[in-house]
C-alpha atoms as a PDB file:
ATOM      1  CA  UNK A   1       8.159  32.049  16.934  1.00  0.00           C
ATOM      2  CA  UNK A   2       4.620  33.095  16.297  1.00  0.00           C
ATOM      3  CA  UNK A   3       4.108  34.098  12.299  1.00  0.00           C
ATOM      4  CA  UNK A   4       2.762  37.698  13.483  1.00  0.00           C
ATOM      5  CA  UNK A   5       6.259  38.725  14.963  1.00  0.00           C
ATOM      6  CA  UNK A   6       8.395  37.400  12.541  1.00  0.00           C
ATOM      7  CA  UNK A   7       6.007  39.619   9.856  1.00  0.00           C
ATOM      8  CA  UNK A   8       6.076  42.365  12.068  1.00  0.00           C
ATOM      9  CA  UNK A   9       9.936  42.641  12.274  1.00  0.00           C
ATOM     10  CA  UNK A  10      10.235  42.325   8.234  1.00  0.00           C
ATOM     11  CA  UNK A  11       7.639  44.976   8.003  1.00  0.00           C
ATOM     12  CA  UNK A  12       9.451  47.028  10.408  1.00  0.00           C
ATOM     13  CA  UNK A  13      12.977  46.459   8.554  1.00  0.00           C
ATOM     14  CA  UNK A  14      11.233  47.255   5.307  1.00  0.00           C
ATOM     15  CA  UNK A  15      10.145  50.724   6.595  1.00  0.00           C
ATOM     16  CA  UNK A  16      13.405  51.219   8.379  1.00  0.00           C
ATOM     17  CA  UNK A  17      15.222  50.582   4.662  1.00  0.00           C
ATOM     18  CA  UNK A  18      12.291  52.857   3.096  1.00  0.00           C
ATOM     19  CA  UNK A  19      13.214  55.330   5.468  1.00  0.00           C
ATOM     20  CA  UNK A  20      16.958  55.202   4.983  1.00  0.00           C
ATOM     21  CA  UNK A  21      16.831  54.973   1.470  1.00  0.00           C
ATOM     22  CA  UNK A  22      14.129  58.472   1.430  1.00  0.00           C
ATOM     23  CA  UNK A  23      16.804  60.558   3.425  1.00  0.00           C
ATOM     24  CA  UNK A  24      20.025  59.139   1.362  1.00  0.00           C
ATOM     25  CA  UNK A  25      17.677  60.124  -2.194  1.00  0.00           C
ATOM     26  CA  UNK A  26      16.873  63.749  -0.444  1.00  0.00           C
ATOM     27  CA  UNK A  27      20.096  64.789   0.276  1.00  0.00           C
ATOM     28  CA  UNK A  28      21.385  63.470  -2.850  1.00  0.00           C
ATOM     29  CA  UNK A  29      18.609  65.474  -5.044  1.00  0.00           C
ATOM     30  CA  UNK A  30      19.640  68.947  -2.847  1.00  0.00           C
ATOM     31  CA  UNK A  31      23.525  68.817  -2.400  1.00  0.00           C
ATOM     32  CA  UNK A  32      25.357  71.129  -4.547  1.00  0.00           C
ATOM     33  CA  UNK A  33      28.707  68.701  -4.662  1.00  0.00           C
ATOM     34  CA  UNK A  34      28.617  66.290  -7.587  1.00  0.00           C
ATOM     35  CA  UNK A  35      30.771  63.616  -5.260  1.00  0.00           C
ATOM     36  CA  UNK A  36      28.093  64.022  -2.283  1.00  0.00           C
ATOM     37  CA  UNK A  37      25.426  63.242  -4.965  1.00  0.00           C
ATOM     38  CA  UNK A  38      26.936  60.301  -5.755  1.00  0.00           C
ATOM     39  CA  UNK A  39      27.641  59.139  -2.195  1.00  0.00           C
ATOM     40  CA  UNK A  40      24.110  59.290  -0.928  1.00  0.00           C
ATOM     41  CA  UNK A  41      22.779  58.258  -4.551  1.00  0.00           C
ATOM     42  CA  UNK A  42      24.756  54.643  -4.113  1.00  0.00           C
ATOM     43  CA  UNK A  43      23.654  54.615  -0.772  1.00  0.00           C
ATOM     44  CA  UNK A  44      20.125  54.951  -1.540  1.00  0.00           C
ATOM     45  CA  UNK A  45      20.345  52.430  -4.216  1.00  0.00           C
ATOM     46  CA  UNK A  46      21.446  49.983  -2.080  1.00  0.00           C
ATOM     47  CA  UNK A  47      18.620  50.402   0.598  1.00  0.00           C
ATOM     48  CA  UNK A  48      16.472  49.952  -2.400  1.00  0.00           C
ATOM     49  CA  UNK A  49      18.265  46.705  -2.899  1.00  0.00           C
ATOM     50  CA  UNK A  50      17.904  45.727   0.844  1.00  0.00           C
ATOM     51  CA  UNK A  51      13.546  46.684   0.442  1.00  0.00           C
ATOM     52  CA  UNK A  52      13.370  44.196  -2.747  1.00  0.00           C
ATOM     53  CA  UNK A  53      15.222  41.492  -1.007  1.00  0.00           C
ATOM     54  CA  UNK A  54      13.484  41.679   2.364  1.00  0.00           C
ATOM     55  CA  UNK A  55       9.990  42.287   0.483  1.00  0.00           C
ATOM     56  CA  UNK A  56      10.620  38.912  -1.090  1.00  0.00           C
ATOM     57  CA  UNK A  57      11.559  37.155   2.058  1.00  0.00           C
ATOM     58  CA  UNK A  58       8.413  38.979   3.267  1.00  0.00           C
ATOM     59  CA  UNK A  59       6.338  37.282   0.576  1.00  0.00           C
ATOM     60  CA  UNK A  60       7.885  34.085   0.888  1.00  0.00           C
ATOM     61  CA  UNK A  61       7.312  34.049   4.277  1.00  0.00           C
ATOM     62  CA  UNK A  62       3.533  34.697   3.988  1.00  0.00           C
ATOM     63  CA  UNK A  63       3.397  32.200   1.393  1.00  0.00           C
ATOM     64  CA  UNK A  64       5.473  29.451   3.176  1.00  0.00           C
ATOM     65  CA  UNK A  65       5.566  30.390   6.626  1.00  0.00           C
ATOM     66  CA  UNK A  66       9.758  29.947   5.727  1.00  0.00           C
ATOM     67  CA  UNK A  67      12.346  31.956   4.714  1.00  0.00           C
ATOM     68  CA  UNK A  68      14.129  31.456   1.896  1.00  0.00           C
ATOM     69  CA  UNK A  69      17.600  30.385   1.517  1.00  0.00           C
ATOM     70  CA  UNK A  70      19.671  33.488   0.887  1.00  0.00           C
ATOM     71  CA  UNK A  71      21.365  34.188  -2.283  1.00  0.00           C
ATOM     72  CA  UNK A  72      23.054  36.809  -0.842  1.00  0.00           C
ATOM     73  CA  UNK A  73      25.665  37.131  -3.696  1.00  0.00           C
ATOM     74  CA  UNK A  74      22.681  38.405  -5.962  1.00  0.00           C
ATOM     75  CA  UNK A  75      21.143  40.704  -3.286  1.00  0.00           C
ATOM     76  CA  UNK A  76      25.015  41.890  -2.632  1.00  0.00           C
ATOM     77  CA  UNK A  77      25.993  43.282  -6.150  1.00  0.00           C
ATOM     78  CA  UNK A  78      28.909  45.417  -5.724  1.00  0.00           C
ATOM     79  CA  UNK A  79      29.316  46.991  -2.344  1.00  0.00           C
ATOM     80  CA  UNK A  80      29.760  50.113  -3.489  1.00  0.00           C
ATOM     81  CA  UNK A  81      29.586  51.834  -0.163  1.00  0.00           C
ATOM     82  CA  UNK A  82      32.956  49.798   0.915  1.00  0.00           C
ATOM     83  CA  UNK A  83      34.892  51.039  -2.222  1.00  0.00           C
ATOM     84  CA  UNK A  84      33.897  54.594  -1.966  1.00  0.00           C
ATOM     85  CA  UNK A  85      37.116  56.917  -0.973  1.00  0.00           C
ATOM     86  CA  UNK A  86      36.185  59.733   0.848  1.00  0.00           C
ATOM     87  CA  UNK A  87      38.090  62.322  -0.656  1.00  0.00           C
ATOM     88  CA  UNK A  88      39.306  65.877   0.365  1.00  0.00           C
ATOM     89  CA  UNK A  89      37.108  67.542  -2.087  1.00  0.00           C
ATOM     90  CA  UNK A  90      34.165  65.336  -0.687  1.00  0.00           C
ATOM     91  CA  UNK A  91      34.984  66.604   2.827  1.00  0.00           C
ATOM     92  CA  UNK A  92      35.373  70.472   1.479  1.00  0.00           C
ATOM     93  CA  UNK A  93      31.978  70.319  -0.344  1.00  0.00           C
ATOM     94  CA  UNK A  94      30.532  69.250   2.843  1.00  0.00           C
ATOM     95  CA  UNK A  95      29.612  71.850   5.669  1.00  0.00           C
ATOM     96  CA  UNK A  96      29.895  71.002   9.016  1.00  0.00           C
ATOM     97  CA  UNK A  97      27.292  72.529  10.074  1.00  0.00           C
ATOM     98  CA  UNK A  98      25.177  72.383   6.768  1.00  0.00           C
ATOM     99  CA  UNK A  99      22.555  70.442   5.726  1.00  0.00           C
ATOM    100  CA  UNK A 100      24.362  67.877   4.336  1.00  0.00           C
ATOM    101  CA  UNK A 101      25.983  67.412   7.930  1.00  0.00           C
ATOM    102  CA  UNK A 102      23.227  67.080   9.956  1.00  0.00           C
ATOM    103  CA  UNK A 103      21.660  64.480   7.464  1.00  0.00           C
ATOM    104  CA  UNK A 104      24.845  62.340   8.079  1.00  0.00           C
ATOM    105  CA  UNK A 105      24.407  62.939  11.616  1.00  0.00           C
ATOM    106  CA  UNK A 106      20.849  61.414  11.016  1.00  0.00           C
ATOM    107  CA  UNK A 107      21.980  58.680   9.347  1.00  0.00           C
ATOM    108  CA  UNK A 108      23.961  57.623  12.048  1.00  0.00           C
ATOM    109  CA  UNK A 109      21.444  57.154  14.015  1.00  0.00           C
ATOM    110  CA  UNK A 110      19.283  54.738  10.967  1.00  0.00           C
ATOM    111  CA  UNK A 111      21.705  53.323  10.533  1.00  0.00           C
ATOM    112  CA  UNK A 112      22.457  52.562  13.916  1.00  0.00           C
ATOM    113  CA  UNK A 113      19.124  51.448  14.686  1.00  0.00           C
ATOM    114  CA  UNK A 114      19.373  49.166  12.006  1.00  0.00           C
ATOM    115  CA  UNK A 115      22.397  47.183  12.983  1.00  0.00           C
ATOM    116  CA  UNK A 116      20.680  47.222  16.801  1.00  0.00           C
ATOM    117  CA  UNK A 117      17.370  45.867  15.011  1.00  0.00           C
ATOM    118  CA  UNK A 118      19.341  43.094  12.524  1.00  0.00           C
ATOM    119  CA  UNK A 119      21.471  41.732  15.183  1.00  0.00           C
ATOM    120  CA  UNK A 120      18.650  41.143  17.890  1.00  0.00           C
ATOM    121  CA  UNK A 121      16.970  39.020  15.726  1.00  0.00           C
ATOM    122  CA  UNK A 122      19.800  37.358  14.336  1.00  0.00           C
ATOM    123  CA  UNK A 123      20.430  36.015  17.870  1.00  0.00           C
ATOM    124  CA  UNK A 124      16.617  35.134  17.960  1.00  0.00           C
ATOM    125  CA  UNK A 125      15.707  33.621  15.028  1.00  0.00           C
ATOM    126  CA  UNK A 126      15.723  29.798  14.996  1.00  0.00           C
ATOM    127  CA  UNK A 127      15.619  29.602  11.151  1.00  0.00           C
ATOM    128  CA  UNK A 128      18.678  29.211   9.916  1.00  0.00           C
ATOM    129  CA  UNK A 129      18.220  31.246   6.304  1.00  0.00           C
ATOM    130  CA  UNK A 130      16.303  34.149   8.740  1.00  0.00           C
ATOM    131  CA  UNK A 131      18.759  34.353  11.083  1.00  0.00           C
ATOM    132  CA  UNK A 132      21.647  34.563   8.207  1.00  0.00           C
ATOM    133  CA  UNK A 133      19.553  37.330   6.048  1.00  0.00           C
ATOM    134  CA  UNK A 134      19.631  39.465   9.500  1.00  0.00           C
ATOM    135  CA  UNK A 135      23.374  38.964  10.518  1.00  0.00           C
ATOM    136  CA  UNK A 136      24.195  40.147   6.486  1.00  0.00           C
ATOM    137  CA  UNK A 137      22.093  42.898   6.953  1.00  0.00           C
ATOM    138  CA  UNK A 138      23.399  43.998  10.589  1.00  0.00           C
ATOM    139  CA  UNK A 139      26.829  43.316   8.439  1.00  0.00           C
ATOM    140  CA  UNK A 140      25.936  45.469   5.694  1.00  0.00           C
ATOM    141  CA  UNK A 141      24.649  48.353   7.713  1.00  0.00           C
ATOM    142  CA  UNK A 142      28.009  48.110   9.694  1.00  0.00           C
ATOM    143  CA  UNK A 143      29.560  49.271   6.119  1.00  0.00           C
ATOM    144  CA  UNK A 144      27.332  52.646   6.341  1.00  0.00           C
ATOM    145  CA  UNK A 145      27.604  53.381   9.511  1.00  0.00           C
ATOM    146  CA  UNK A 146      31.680  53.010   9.392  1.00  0.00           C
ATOM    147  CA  UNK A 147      31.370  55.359   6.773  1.00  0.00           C
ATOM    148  CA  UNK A 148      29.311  58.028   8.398  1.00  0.00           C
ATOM    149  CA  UNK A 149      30.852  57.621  11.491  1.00  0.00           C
ATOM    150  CA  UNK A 150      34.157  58.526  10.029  1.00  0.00           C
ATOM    151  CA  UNK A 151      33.034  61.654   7.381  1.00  0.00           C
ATOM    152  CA  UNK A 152      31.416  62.813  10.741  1.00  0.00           C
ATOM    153  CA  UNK A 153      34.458  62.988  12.805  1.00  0.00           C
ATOM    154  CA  UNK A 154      36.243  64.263   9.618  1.00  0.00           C
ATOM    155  CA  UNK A 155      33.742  67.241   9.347  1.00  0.00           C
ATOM    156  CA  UNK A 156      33.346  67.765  13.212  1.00  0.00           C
ATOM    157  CA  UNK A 157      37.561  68.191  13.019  1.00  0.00           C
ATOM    158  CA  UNK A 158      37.117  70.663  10.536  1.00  0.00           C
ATOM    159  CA  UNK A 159      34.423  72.768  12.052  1.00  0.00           C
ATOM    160  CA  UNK A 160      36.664  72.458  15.569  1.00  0.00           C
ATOM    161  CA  UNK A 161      39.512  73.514  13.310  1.00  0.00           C
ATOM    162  CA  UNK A 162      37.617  76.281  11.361  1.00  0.00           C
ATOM    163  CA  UNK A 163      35.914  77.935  14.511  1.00  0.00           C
ATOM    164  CA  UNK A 164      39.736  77.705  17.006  1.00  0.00           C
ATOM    165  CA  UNK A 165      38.087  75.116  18.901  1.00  0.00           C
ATOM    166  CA  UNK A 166      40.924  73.117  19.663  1.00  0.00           C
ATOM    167  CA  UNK A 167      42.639  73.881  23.088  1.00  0.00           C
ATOM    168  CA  UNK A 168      46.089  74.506  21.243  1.00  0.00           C
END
């Protein structure tokens, strides 16, 4: 694979990350629910954590025209997305139809985009230690997006329940 692409698609997962990480910090700064905070806080952390990592493969790679071989156990920490309960006051403090709602709605689609992104070029890279740091990240992702995906169908319940939506 020619050096521009594979440069291209770390700068382009860098900026996805950035992007993530900017819309996880800004509706963490404006929510009025301590446990939202901390959702989106820990989430933005850890897209933080996925820009130093893939800056640093991004470097290497410039340097070496190679990745590096993951030490994914350091870039890992503590998924704290995975051990997060989402909780009935988490799901109260949460408007379905605020702005906290449509931000999640948002971050579906990142976050979908991202795992679409990681997993293409899993399946394309020939390096071994690229194509690993792109399946872990399309992994990773897959941990957000579970999570979304199900405090979205939670709050889209409640708004059908709150507004006599449902057909019984």
């Amino acid at each position: 694979m020619e050096s521009n692409k594979v440069t291209d698609i770390l700068k382009q997962a860098i900026i996805m990350e950035n992007r993530g990480k900017s819309l996880y910090a800004k509706v963490a700064e404006t929510t009025s629910s301590e446990e939202v905070r901390k959702i989106f806080d820990i989430m933005a952390k850890e897209e933080q954590m996925h820009i130093d990592f893939l800056s640093k493969q991004f470097a290497n790679y410039k340097k070496s025209g190679k990745f590096d071989k993951l030490t994914l156990e350091e870039a890992s920490g503590e998924d704290a997305i995975a051990n997060l309960i989402l909780s009935d006051k988490i799901k109260k403090d949460i408007s379905g139809s605020g702005f906290e709602a449509a931000a999640i709605s948002a971050a579906i689609d990142m976050e979908t985009k991202s795992i679409e992104v990681y997993q293409a070029r899993a399946k394309e890279a020939a390096d071994p230690n690229e194509k690993e740091l792109y399946q872990w990240l399309a992994d990773w992702e897959k941990g957000h997006h579970k999570m979304l995906i199900d405090l979205n169908k939670e709050l889209t319940e409640k708004v059908w329940y709150d507004n006599n939506f449902w057909p019984f």
